[in-house]
N, C-alpha and C. Protein backbone atom coordinates (compact mmCIF):
# COMPACT_ATOMS: atom_id res chain seq x y z
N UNK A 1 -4.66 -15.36 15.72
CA UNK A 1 -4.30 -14.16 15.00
C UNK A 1 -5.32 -13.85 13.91
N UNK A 2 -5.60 -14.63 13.44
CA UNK A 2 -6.88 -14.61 12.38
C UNK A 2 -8.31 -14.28 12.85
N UNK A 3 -8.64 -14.19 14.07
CA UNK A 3 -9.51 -14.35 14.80
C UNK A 3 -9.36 -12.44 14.64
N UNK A 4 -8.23 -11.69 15.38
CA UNK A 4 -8.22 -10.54 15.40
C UNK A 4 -8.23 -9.98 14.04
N UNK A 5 -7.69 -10.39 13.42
CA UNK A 5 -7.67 -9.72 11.64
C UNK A 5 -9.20 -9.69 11.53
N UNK A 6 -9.95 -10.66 11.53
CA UNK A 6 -11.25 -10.56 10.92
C UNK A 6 -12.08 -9.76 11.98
N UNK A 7 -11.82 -9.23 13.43
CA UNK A 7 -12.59 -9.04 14.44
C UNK A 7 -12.43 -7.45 14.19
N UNK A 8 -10.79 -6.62 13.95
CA UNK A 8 -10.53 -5.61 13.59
C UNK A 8 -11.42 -5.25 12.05
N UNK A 9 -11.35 -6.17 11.22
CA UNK A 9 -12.06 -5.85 9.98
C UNK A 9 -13.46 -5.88 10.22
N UNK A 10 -14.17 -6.78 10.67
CA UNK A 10 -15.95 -6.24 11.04
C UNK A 10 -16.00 -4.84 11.12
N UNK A 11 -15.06 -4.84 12.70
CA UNK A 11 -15.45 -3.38 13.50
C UNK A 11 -15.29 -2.16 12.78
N UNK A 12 -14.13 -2.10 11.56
CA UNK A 12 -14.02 -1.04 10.55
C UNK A 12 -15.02 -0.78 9.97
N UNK A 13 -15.57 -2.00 9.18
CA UNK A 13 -16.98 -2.23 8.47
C UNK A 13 -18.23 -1.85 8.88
N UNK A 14 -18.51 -2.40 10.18
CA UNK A 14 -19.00 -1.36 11.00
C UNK A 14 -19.33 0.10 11.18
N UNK A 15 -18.08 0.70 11.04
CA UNK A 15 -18.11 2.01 11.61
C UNK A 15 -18.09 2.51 10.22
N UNK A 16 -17.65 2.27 9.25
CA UNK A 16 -18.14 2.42 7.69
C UNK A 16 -19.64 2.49 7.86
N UNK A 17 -20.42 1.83 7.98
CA UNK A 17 -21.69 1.66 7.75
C UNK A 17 -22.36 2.21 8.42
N UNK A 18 -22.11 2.96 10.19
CA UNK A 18 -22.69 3.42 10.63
C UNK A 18 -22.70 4.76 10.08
N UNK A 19 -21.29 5.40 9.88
CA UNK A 19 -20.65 6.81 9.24
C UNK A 19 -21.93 6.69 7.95
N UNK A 20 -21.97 6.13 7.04
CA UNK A 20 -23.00 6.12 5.87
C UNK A 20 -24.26 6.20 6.22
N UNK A 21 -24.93 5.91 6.86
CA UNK A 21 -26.16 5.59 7.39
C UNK A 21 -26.55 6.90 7.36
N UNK A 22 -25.64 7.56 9.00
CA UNK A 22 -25.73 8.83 9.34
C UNK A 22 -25.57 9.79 8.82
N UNK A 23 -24.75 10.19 7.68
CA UNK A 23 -24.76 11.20 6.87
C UNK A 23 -25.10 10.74 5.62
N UNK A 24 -25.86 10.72 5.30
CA UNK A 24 -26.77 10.45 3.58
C UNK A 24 -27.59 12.40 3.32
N UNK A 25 -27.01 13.03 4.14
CA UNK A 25 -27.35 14.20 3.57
C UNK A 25 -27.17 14.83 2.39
N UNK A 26 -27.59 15.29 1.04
CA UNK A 26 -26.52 15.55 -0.12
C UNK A 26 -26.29 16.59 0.31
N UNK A 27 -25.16 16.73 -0.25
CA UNK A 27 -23.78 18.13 -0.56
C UNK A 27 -23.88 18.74 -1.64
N UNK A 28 -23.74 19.56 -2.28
CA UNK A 28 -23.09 20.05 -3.31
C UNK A 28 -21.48 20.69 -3.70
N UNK A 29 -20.70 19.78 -4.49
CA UNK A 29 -19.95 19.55 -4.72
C UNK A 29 -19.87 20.36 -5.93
N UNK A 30 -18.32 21.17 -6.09
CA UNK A 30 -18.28 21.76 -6.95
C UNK A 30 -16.64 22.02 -7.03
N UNK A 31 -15.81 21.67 -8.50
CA UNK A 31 -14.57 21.59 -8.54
C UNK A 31 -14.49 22.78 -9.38
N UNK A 32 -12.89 23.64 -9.01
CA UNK A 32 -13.07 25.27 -9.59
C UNK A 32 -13.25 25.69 -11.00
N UNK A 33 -12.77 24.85 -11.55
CA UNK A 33 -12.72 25.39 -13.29
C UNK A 33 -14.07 24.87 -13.36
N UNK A 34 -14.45 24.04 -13.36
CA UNK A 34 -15.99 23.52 -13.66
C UNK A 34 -16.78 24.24 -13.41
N UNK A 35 -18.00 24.93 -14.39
CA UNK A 35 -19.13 25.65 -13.63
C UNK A 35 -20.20 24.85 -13.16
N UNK A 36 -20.07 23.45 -13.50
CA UNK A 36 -21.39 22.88 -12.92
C UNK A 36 -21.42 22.52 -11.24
N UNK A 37 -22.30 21.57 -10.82
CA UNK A 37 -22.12 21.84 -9.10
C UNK A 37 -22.72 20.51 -8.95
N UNK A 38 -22.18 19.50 -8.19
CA UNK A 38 -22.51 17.85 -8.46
C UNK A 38 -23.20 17.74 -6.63
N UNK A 39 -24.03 17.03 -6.77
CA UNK A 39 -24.98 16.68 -5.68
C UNK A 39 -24.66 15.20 -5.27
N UNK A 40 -24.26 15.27 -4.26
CA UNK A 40 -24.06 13.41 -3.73
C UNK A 40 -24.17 13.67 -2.30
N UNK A 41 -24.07 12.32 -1.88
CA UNK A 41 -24.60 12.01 -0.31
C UNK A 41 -23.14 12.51 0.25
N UNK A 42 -23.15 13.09 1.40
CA UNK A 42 -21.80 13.30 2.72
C UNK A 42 -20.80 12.06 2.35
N UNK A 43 -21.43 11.14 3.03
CA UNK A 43 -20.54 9.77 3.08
C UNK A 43 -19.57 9.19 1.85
N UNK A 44 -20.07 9.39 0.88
CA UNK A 44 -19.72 9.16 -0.13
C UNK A 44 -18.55 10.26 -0.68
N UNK A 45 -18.84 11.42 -0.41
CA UNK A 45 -17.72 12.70 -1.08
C UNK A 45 -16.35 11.96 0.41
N UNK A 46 -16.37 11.69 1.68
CA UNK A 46 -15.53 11.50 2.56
C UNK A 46 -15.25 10.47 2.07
N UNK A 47 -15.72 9.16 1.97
CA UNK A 47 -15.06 7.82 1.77
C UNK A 47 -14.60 8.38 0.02
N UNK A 48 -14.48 8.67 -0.66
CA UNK A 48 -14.09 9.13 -1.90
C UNK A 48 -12.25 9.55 -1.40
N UNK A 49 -12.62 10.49 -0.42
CA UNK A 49 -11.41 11.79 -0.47
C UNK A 49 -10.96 10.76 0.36
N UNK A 50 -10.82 10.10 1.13
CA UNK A 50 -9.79 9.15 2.09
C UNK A 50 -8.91 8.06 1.14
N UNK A 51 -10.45 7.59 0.05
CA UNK A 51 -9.73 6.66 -0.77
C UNK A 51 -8.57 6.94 -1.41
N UNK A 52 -8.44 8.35 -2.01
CA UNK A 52 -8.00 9.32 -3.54
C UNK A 52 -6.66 9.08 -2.01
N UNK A 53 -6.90 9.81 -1.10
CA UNK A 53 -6.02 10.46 0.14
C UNK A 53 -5.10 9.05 0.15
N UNK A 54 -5.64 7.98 0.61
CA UNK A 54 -5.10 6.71 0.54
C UNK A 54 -3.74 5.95 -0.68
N UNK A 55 -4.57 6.05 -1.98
CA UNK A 55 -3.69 5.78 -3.09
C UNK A 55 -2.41 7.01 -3.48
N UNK A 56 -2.69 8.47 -2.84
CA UNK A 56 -1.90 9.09 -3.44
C UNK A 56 -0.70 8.68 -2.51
N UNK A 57 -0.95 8.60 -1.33
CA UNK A 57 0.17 7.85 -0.51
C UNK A 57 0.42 6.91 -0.03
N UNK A 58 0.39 6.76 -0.86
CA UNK A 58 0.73 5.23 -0.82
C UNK A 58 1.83 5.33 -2.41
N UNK A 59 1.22 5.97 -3.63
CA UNK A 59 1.81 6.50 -4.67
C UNK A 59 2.80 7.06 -4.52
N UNK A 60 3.09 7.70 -3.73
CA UNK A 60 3.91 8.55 -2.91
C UNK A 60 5.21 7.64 -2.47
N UNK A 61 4.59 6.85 -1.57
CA UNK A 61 5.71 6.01 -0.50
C UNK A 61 6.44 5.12 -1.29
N UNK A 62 5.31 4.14 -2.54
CA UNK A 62 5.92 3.58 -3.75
C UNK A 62 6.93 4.06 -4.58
N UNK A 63 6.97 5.15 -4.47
CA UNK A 63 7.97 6.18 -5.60
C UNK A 63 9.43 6.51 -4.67
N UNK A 64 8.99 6.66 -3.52
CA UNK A 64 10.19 6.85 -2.51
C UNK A 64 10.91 5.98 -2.09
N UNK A 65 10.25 4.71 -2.36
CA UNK A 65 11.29 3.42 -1.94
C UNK A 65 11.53 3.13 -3.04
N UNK A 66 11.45 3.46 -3.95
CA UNK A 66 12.15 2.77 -5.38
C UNK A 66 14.11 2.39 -5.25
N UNK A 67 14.28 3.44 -4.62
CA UNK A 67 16.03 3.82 -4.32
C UNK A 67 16.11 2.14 -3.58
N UNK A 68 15.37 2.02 -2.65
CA UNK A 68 15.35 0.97 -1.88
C UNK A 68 15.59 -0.49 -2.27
N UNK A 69 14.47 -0.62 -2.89
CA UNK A 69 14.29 -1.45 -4.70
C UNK A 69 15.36 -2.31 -5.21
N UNK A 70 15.52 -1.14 -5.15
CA UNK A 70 17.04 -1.02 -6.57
C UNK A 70 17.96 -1.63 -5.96
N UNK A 71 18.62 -1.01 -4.65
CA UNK A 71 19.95 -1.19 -3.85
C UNK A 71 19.31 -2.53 -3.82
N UNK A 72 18.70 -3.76 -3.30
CA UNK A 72 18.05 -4.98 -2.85
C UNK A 72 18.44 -5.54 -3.89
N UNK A 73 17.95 -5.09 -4.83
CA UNK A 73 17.92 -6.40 -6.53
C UNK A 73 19.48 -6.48 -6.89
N UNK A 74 20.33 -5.03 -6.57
CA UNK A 74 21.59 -5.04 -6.84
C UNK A 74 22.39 -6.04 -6.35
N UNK A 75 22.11 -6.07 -4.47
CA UNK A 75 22.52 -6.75 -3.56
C UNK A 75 22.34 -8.31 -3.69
N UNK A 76 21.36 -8.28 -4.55
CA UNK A 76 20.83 -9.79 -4.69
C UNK A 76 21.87 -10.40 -5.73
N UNK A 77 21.85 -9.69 -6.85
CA UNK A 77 22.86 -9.74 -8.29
C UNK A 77 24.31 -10.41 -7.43
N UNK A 78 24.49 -9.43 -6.96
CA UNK A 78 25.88 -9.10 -6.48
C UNK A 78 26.07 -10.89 -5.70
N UNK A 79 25.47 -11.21 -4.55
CA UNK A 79 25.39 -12.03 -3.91
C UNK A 79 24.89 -13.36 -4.58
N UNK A 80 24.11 -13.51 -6.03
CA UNK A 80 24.12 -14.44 -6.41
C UNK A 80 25.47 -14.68 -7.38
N UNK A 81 26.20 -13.75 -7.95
CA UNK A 81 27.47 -14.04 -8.43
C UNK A 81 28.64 -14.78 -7.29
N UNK A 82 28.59 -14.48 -6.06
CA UNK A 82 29.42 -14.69 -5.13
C UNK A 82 28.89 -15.93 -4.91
N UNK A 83 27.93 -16.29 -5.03
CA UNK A 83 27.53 -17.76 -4.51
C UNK A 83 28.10 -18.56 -5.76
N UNK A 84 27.99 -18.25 -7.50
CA UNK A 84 28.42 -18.78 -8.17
C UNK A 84 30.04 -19.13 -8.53
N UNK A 85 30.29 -17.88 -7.73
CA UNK A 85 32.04 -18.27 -7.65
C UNK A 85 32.18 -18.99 -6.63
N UNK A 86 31.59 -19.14 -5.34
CA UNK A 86 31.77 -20.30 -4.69
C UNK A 86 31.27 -21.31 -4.87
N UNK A 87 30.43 -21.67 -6.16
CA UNK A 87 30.30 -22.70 -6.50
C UNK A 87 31.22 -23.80 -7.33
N UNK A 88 32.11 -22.78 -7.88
CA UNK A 88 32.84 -22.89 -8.61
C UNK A 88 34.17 -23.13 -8.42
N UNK A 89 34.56 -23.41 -6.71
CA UNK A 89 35.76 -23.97 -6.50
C UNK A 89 35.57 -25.42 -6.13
N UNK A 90 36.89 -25.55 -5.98
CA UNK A 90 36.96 -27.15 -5.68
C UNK A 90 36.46 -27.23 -4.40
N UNK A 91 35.82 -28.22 -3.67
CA UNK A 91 35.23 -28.44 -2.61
C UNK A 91 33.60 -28.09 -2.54
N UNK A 92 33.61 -27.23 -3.19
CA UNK A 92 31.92 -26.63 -3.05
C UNK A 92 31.76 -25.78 -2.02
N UNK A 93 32.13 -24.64 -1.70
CA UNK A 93 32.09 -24.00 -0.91
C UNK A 93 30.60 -22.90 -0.47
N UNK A 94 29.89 -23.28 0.32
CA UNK A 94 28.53 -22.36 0.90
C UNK A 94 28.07 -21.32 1.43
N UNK A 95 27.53 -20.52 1.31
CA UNK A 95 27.33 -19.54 1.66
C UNK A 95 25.93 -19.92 2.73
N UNK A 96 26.24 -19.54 4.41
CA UNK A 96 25.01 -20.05 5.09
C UNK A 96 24.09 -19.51 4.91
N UNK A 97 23.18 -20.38 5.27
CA UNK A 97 21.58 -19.97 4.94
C UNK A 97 21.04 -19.08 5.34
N UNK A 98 21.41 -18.23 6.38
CA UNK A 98 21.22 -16.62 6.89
C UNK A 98 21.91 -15.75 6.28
N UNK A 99 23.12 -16.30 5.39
CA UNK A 99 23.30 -14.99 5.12
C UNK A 99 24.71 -13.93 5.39
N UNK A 100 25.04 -14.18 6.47
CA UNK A 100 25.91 -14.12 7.18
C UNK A 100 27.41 -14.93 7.15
């Protein structure tokens, strides 16, 4: 399995490097309120906007499972009190290890 993790990661790396190679053309780049106009290589404005593209959703998906989160830590609360009241009778009573 490790063998494919690192074999999938070259080949990305790879194709990163070829994508860069090949477009080192500069651009001019220019954001609207700004009057100035910024010059950089192709590769670099794309691997930029995938990255930004990347964290915002991901920012995104983080914020949307929060609900998720929450209900879990509750569930956990909840279920470690129940284990403490069954700790707390005579006999010692367990809650199995799955869960269930």
């Amino acid at each position: 399995m490790r063998f494919v993790y690192w074999f999938i990661t070259a080949l990305i790396a790879l194709v990163v490097v070829v994508f860069a190679v090949s477009n080192r053309a500069a651009v001019g780049l220019s954001f609207f309120p700004l009057p100035a106009e910024i010059q950089a290589p192709l590769y670099l404005v794309v691997i930029v906007a995938l990255v930004v593209g990347f964290l915002v959703g991901a920012l995104t998906a983080w914020i949307n499972g929060g609900k998720r989160r929450r209900e879990a830590r509750d569930l956990r609360r909840r279920l470690d009190r129940v284990q403490h009241d069954l700790d707390a009778l005579p006999g010692g009573a367990k809650l199995p290890a799955d869960g269930k």
